[in-house]
Protein backbone atom coordinates (compact mmCIF):
# COMPACT_ATOMS: atom_id res chain seq x y z
CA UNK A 1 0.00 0.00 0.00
CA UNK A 2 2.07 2.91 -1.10
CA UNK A 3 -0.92 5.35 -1.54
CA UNK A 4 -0.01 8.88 -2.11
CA UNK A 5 -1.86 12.09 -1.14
CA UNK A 6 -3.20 12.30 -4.67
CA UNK A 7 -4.65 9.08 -4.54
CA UNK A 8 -6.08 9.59 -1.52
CA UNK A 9 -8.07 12.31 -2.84
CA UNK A 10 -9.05 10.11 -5.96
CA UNK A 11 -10.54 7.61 -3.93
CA UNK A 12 -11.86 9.75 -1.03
CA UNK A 13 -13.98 11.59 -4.45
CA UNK A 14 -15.01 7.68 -5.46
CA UNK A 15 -16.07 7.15 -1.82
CA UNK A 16 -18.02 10.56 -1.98
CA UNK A 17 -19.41 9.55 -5.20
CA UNK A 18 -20.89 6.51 -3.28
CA UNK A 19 -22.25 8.74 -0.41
CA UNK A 20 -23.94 11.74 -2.91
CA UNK A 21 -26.03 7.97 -4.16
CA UNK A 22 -26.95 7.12 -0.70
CA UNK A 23 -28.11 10.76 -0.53
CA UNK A 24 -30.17 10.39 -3.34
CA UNK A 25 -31.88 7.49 -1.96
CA UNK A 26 -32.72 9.02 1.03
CA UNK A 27 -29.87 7.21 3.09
CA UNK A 28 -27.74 8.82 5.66
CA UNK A 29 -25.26 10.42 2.95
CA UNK A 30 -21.67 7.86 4.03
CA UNK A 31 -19.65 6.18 1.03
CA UNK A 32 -17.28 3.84 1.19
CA UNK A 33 -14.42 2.43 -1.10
CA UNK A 34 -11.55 -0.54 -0.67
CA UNK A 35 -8.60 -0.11 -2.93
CA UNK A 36 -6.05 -3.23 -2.47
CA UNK A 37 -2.83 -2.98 -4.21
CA UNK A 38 -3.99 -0.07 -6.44
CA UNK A 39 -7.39 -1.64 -7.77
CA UNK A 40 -10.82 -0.64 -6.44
CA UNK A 41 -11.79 -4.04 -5.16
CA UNK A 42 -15.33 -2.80 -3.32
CA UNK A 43 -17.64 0.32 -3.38
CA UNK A 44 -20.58 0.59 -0.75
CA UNK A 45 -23.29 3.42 0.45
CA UNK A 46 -25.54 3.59 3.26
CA UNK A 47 -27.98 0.77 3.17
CA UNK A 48 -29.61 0.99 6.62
CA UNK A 49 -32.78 2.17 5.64
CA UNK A 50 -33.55 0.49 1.73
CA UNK A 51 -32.46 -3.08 3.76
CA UNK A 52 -34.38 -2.02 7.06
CA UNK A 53 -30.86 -3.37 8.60
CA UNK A 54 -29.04 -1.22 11.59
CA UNK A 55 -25.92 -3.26 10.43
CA UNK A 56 -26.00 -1.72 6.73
CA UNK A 57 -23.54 0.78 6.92
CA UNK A 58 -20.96 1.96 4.02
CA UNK A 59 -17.88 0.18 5.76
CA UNK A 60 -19.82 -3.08 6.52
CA UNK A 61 -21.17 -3.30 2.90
CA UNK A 62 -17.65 -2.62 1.73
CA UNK A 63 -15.71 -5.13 4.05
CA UNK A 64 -18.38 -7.79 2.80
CA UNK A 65 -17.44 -6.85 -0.92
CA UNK A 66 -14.23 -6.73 -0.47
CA UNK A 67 -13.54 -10.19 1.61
CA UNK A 68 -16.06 -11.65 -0.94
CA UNK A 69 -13.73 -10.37 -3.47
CA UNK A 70 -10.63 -11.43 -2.30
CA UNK A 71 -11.79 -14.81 -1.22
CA UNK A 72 -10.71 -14.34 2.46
CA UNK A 73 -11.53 -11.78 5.42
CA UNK A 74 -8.65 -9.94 6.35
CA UNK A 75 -8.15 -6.71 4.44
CA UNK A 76 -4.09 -6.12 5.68
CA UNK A 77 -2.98 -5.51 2.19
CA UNK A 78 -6.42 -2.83 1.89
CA UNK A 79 -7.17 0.57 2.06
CA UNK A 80 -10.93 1.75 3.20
CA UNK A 81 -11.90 5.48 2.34
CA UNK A 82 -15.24 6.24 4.03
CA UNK A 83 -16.47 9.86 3.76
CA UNK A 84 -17.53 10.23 7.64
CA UNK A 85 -15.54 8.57 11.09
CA UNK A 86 -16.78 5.08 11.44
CA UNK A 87 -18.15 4.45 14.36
CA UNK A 88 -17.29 1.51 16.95
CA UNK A 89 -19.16 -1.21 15.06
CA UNK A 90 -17.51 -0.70 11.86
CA UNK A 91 -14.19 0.61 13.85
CA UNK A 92 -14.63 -2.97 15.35
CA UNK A 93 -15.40 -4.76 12.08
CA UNK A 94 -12.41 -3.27 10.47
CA UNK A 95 -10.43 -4.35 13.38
CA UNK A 96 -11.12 -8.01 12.85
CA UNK A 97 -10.86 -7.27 9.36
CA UNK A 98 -7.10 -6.40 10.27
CA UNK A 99 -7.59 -3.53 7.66
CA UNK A 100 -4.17 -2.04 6.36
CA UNK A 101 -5.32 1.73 6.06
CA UNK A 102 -8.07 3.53 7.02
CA UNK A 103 -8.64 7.41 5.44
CA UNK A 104 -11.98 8.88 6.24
CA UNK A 105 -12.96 12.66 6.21
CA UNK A 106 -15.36 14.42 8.31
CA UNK A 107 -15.18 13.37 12.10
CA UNK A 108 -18.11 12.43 13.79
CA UNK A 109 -18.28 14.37 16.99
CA UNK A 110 -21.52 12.52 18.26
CA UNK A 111 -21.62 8.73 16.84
CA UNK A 112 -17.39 8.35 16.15
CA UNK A 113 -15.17 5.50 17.42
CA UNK A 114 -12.29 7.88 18.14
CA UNK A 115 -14.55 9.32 20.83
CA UNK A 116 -15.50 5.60 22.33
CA UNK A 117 -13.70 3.01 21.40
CA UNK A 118 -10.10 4.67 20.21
CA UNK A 119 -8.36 1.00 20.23
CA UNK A 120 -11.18 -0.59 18.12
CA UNK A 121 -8.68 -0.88 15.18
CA UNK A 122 -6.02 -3.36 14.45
CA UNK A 123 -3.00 -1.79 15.98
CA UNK A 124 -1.18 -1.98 12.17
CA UNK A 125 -3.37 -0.10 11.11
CA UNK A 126 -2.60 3.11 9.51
CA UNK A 127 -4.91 5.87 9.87
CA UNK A 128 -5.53 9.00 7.97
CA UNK A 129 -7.97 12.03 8.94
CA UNK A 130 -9.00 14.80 7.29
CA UNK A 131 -9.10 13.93 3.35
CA UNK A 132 -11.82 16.20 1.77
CA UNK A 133 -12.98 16.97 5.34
CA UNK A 134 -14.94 19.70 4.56
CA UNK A 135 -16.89 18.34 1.43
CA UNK A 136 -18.16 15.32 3.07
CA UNK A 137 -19.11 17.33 6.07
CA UNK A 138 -21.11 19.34 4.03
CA UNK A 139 -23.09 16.53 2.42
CA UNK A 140 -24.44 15.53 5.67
CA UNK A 141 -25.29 18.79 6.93
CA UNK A 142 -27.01 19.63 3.85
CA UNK A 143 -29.02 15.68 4.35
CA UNK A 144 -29.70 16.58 8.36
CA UNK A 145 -30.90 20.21 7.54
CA UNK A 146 -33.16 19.15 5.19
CA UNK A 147 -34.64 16.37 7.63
CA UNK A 148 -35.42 18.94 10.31
């Protein structure tokens, strides 16, 4: 995984791609995409609400995809860009996914594992904050404002 800040914003625009769809479906606005050893390998939105599933977030739907893809569960030699902070469930998912590198953008103040489970990721794994921070942000204030 030699990923470069350049890519990183590639993929982190593939992964906000994937949210803008779940937006337009009426799903919390969260994309996801795995790249392993310079391929896109998986590509996942927000399903929670179209599958009636709690489960169905972006990274879930991705690590499925992706382990399905590979043939095997651990994601070591993977990169996940997700638009928003996962929160513990997926942090934990990608943690017995032993992911390789995690980049996501906005923070989640509120829902984010950072804030309650900071060691729910493999402890190889790389982590990136910040890519395109401000556009995903803005794609789920713009989804929240117009819910209230």
């Amino acid at each position: 995984m030699m990923e470069t800040a350049t890519d990183d914003i590639r993929y982190m625009k593939m992964a906000l791609a994937e949210a803008e769809q779940a937006y337009a479906e009426g799903e919390v606005p969260v994309g996801a995409v795995v790249v392993c050893q310079g391929r896109v390998i998986a590509r996942a939105h927000n399903l929670t609400e179209t599958l009636t599933d709690v489960t169905a977030h972006a990274e879930m739907q991705a690590v499925t995809a992706a382990a399905n893809h590979l043939g095997g569960k651990y994601l070591n030699e993977c990169a996940l860009y997700v638009t928003v902070e996962p929160c513990v469930m997926c942090a934990g998912a990608l943690g017995w996914a032993q992911l390789g590198r995690l980049v996501y953008g906005a923070t989640d103040e509120k829902r984010g594992y950072c804030r309650y489970a900071p060691q729910a990721l493999h402890p190889k794994t790389e982590v990136v904050v910040g890519v395109m921070a401000k556009e995903c942000a803005e794609l789920m204030k713009r989804f929240f404002s117009e819910r209230r």
